[in-house]
C-alpha atoms as a PDB file:
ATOM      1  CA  UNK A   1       2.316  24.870   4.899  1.00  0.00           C
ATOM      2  CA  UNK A   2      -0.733  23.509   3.060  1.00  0.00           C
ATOM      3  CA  UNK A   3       1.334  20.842   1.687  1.00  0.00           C
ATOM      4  CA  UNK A   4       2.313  19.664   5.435  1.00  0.00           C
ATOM      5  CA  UNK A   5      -1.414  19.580   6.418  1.00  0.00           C
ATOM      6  CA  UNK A   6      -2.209  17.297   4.063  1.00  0.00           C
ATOM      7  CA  UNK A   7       0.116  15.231   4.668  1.00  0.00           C
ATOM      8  CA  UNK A   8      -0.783  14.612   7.796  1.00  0.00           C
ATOM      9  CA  UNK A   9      -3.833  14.370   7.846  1.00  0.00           C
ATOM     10  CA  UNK A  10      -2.847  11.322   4.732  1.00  0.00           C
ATOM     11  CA  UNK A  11      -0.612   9.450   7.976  1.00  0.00           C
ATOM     12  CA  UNK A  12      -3.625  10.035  10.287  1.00  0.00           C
ATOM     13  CA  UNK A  13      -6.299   8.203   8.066  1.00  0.00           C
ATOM     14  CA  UNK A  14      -3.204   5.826   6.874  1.00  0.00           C
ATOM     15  CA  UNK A  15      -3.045   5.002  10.514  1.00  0.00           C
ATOM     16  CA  UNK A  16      -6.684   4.763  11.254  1.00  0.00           C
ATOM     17  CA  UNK A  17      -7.169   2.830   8.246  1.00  0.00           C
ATOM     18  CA  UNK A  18      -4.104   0.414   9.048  1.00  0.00           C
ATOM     19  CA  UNK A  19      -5.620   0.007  12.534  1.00  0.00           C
ATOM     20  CA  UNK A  20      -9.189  -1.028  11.051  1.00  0.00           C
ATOM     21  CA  UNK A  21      -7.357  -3.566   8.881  1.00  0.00           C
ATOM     22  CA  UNK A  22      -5.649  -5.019  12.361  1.00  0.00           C
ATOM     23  CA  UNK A  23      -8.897  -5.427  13.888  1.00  0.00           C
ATOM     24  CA  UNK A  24     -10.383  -6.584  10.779  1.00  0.00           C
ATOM     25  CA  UNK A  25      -8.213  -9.701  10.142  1.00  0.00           C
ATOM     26  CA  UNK A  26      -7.863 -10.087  14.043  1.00  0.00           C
ATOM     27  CA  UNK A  27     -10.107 -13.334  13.847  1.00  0.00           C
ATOM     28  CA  UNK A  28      -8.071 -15.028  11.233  1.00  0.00           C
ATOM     29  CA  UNK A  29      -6.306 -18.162  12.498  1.00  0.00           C
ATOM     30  CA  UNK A  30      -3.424 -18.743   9.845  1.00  0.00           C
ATOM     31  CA  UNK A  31      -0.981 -16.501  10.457  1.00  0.00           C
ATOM     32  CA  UNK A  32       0.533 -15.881   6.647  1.00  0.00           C
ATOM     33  CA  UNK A  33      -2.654 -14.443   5.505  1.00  0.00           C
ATOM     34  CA  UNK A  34      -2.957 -12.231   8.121  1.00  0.00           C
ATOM     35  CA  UNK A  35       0.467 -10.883   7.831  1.00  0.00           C
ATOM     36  CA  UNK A  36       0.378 -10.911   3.930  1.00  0.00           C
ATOM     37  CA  UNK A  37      -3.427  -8.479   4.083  1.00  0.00           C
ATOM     38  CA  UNK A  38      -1.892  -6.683   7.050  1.00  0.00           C
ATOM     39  CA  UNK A  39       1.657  -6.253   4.781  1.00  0.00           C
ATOM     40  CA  UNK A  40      -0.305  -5.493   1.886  1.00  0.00           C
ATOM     41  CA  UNK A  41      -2.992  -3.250   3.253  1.00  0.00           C
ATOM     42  CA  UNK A  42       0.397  -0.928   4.469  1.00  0.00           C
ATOM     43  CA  UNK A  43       2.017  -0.924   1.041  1.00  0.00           C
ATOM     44  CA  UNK A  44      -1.282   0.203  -0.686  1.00  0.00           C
ATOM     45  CA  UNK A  45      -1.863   3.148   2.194  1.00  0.00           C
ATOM     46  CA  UNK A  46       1.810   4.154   2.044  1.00  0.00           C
ATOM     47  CA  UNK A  47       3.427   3.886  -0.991  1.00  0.00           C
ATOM     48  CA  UNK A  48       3.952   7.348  -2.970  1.00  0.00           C
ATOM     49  CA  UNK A  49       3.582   8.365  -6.204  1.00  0.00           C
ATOM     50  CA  UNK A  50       4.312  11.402  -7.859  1.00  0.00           C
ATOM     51  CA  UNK A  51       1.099  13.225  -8.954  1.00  0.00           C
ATOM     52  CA  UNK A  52       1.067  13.339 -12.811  1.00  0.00           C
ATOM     53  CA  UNK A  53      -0.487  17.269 -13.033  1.00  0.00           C
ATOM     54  CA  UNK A  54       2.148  18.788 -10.716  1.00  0.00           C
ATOM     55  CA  UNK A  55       5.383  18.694 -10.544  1.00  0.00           C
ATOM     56  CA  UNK A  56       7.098  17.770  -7.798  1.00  0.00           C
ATOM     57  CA  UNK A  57       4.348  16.529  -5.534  1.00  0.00           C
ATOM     58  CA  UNK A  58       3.328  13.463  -4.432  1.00  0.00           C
ATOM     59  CA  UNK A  59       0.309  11.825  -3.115  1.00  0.00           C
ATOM     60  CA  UNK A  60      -0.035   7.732  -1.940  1.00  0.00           C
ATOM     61  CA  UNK A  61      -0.178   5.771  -5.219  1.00  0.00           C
ATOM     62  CA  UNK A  62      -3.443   3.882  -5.313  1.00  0.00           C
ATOM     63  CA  UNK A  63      -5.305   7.601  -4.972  1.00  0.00           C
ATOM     64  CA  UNK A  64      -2.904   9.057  -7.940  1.00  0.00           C
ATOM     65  CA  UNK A  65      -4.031   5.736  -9.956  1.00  0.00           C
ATOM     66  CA  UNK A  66      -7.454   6.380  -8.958  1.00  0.00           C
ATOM     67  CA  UNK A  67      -7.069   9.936 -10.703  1.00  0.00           C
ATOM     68  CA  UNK A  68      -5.442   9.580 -13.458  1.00  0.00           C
ATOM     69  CA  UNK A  69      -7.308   6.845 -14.581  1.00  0.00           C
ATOM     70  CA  UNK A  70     -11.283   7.786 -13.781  1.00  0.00           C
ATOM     71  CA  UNK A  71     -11.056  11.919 -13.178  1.00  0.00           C
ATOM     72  CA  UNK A  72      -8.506  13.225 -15.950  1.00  0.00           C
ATOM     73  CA  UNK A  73      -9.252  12.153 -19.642  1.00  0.00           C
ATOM     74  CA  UNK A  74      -5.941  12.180 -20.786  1.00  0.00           C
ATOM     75  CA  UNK A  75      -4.668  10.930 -17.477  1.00  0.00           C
ATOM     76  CA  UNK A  76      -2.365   7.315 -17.326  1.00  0.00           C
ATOM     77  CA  UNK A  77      -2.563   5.597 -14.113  1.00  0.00           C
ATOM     78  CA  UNK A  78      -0.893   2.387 -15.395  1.00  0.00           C
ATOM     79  CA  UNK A  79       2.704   3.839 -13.905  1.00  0.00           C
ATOM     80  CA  UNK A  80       1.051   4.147 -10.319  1.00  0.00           C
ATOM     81  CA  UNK A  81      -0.825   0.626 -10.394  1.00  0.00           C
ATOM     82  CA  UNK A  82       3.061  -0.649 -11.433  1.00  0.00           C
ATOM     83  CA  UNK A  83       4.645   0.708  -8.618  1.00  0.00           C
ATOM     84  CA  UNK A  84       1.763  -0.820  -6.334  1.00  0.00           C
ATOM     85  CA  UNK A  85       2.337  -4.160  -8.098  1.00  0.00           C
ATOM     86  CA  UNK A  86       5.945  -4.270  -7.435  1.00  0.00           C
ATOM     87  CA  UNK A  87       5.357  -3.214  -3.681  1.00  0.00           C
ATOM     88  CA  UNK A  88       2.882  -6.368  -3.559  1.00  0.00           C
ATOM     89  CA  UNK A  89       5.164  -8.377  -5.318  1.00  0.00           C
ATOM     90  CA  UNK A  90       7.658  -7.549  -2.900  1.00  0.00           C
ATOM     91  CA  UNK A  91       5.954  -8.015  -0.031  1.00  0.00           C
ATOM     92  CA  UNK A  92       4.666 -11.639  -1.610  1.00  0.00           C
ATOM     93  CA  UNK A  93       7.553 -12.564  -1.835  1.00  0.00           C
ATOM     94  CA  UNK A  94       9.426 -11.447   1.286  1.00  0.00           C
ATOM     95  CA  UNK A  95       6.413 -13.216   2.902  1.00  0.00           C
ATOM     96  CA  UNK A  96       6.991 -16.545   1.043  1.00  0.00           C
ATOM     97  CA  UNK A  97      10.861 -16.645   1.680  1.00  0.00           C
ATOM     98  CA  UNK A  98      10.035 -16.004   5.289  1.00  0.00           C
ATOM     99  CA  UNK A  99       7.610 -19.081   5.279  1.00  0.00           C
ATOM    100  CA  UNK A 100       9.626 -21.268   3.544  1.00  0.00           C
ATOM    101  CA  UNK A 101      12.622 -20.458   6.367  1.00  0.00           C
ATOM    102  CA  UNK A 102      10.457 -20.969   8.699  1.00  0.00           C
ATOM    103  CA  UNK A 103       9.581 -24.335   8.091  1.00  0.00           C
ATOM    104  CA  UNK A 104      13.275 -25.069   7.171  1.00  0.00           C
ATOM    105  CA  UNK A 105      13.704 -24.374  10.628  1.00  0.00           C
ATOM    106  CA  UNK A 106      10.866 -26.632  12.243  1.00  0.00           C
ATOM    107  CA  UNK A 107      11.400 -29.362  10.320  1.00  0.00           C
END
């Protein structure tokens, strides 16, 4: 039951924090950077990693990383900051094949 509390109180500050990041970019004019920190910002909040310690459980990857690599001594976060590179590589390129159809289609 713990585990569920957690959890959602993870989605509530994910959402909070997701909201912030709206507002935040809110004033910038060009609209792939805004959707690329916006897309990015989501993946980073949201992406889960299983916690090296305990089996079985799972916490969002960038906090694991954070963990593993500054709190345990024998701790490896280089498998959660890989996951979190392929997510932004993902959504880079998602983005940029987006972009480019987009201006296929104007032009």
């Amino acid at each position: 039951m713990a585990e569920i509390y957690a959890w959602v109180i993870v989605a509530v500050a994910g959402l909070a924090t997701l909201a912030g990041v709206f507002l935040l970019t809110r004033p910038i004019e060009h609209a792939f950077l805004k959707t690329l920190l916006r897309c990015l910002a989501a993946v980073w909040l949201l992406l889960p990693w299983q916690i090296g310690v305990v089996e079985g459980k799972y916490a969002p990857a960038f906090i694991v990383a954070i963990f593993e690599g500054l709190f345990r001594r024998d701790g490896n976060p280089w498998p959660a900051l890989a996951a979190l590179a392929v997510g932004s590589l993902a959504v880079l390129v998602v983005l940029l094949v987006a972009e480019v159809v987009k201006r296929m289609r104007t032009s």
